[in-house]
C-alpha atoms as a PDB file:
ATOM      1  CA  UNK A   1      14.360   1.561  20.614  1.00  0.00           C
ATOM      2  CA  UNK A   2      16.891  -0.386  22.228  1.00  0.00           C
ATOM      3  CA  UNK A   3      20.647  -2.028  21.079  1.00  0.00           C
ATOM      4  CA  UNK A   4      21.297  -5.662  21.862  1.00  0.00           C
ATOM      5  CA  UNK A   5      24.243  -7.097  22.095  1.00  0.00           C
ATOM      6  CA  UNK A   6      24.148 -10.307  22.172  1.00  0.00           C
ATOM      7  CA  UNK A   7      27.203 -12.723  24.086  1.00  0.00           C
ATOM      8  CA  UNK A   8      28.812 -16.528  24.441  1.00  0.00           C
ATOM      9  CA  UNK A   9      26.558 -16.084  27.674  1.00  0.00           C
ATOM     10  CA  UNK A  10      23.327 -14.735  26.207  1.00  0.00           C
ATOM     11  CA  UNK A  11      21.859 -11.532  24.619  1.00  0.00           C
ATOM     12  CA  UNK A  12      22.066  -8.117  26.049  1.00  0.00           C
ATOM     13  CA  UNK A  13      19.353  -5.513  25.776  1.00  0.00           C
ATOM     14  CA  UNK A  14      20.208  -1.499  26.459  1.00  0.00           C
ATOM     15  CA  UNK A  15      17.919   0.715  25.987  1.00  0.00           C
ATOM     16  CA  UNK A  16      17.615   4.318  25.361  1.00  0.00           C
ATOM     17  CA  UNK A  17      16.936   5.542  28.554  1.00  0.00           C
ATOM     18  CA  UNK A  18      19.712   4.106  29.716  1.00  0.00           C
ATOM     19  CA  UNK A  19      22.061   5.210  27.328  1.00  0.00           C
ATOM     20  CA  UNK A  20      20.837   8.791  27.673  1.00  0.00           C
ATOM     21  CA  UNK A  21      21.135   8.267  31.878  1.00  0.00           C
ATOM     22  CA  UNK A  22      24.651   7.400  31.636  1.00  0.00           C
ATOM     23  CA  UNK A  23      25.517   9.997  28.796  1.00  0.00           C
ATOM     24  CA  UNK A  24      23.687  12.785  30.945  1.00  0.00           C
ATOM     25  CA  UNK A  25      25.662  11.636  34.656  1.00  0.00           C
ATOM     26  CA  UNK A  26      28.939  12.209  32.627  1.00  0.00           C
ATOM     27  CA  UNK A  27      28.170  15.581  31.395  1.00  0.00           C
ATOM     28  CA  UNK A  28      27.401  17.145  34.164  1.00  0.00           C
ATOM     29  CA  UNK A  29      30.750  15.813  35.540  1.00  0.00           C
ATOM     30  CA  UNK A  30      33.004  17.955  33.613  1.00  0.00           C
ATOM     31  CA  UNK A  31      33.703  21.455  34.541  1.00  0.00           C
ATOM     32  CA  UNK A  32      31.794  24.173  33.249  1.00  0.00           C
ATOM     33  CA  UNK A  33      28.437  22.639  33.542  1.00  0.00           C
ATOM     34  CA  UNK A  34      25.365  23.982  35.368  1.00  0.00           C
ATOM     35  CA  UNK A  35      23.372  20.830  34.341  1.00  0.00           C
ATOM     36  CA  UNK A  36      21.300  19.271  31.794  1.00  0.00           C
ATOM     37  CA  UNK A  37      18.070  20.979  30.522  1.00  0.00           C
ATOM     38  CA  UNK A  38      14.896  19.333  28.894  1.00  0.00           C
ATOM     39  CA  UNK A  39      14.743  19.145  25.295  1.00  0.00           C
ATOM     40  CA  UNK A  40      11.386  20.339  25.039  1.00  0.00           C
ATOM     41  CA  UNK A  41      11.602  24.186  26.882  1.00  0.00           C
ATOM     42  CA  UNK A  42       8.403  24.988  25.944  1.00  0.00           C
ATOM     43  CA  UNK A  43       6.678  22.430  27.323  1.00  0.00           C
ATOM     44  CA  UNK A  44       8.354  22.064  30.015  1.00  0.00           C
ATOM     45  CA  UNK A  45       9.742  25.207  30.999  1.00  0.00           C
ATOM     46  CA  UNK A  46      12.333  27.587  30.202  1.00  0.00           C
ATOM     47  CA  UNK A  47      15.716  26.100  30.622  1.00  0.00           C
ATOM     48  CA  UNK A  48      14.666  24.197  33.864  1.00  0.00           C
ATOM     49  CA  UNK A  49      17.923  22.380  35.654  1.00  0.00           C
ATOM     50  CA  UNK A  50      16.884  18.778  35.631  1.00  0.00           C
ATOM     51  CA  UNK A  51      18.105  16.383  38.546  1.00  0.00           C
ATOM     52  CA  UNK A  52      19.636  13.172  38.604  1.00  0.00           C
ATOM     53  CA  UNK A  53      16.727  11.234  37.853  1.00  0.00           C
ATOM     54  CA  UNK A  54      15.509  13.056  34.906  1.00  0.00           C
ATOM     55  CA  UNK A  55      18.639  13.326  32.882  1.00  0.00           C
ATOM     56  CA  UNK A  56      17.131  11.495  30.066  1.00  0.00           C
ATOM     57  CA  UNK A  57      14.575  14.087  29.214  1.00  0.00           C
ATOM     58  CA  UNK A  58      17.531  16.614  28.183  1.00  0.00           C
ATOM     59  CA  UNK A  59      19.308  13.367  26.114  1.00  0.00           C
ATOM     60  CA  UNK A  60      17.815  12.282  22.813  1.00  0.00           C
ATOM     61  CA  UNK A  61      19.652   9.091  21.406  1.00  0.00           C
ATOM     62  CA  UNK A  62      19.063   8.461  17.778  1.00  0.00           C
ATOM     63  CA  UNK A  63      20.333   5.340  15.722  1.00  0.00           C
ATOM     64  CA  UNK A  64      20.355   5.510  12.136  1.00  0.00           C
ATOM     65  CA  UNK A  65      21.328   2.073  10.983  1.00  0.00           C
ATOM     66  CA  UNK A  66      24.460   0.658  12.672  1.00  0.00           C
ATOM     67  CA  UNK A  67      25.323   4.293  13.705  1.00  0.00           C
ATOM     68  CA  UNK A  68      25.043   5.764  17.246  1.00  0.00           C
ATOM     69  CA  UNK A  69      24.186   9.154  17.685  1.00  0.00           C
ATOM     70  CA  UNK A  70      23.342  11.824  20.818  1.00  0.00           C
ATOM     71  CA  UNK A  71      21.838  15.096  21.014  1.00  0.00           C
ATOM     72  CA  UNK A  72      22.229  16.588  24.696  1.00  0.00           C
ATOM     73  CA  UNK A  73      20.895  19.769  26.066  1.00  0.00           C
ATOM     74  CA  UNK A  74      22.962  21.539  28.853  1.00  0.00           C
ATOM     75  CA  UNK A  75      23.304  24.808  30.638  1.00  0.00           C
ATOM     76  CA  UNK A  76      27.016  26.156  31.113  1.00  0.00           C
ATOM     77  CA  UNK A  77      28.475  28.450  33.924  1.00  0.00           C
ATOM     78  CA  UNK A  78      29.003  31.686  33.048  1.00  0.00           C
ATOM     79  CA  UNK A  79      32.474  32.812  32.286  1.00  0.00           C
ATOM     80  CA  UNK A  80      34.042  29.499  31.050  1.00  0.00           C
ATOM     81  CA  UNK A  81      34.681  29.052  27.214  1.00  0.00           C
ATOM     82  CA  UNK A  82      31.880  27.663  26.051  1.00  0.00           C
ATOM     83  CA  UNK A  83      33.385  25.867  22.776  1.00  0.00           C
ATOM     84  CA  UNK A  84      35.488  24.085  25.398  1.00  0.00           C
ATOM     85  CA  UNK A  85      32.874  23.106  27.899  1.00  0.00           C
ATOM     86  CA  UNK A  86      31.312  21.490  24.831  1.00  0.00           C
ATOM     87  CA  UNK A  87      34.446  20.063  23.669  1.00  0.00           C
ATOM     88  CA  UNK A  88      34.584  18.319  26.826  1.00  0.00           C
ATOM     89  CA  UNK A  89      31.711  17.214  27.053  1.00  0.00           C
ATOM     90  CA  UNK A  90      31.833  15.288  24.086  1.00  0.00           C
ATOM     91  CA  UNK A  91      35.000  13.842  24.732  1.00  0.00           C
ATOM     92  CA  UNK A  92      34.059  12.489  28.793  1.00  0.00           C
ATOM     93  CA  UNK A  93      30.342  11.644  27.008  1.00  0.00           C
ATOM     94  CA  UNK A  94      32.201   8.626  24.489  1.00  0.00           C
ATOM     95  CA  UNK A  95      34.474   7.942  26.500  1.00  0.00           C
ATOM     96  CA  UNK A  96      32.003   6.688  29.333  1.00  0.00           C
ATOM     97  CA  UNK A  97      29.733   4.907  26.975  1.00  0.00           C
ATOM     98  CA  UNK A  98      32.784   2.935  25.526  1.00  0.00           C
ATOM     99  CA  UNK A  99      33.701   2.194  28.948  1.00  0.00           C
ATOM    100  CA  UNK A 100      30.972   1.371  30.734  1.00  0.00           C
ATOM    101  CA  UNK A 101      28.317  -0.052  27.877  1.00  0.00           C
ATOM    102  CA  UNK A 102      31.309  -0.740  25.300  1.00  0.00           C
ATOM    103  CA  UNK A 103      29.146   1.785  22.671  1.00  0.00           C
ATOM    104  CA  UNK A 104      30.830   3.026  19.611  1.00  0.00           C
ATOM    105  CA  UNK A 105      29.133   6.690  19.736  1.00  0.00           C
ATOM    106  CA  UNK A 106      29.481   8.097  16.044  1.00  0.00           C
ATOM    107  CA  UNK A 107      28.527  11.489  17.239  1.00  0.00           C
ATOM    108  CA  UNK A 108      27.673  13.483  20.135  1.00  0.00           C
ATOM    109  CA  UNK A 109      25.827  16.898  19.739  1.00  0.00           C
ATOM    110  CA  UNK A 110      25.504  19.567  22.169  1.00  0.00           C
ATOM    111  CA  UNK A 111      22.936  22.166  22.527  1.00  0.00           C
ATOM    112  CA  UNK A 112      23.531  25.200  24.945  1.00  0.00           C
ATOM    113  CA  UNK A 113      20.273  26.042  26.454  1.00  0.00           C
ATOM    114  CA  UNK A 114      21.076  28.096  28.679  1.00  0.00           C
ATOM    115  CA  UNK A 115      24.020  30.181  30.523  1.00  0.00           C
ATOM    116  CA  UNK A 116      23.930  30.485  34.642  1.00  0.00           C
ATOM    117  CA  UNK A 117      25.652  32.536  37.289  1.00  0.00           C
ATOM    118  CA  UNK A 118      26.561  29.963  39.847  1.00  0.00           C
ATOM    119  CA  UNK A 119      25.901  30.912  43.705  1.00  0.00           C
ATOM    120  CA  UNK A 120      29.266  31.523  45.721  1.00  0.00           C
END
């Protein structure tokens, strides 16, 4: 699925993928986060970090009529507050989207699948 917007210059098509791309280079932005993982673990491994390039496998953006919503799967650093991590996560995630694609997000959800011990 896509969103189009459509302009006095012509229409606009976003799609997904790019949605969850943007969505999953702010998340891993904000302190406390390891990276994203993939939404499907079990096929495609347990709570694998996944790079840059990838981000939209651990995104899943669902619209339900005019509403905008995003499921994101991430792995936190051990020994932050983990309610807060997700907290700002959510926050930085709308912001961007509002920013940069001028998206109304009606709800971001966030799935810890995993906790790390970051290397000194």
């Amino acid at each position: 699925m896509s969103i189009e917007l459509n302009t006095n210059d012509g229409q606009v098509t976003i799609t997904n993928d790019v949605i969850a791309t943007i969505a999953g280079g702010a998340a891993v932005e904000c302190y406390g986060i390891v990276g994203m993982a993939s939404k499907n673990q079990i096929k495609d491994g347990i709570s694998e970090i996944l790079r840059k390039e990838n981000f939209a496998r651990g995104v899943l953006v669902r619209q339900e009529n005019d509403h905008l919503h995003i499921d994101m799967y991430i792995i936190v650093s051990y020994g932050t507050k983990i309610s807060e991590v997700a907290h700002n996560v959510q926050s930085q995630v709308k912001y961007t989207l509002h920013k940069s694609l001028g998206l109304s997000i009606d709800s971001v959800n966030i799935y810890i699948q995993g906790v790390r011990v970051e290397k000194e």
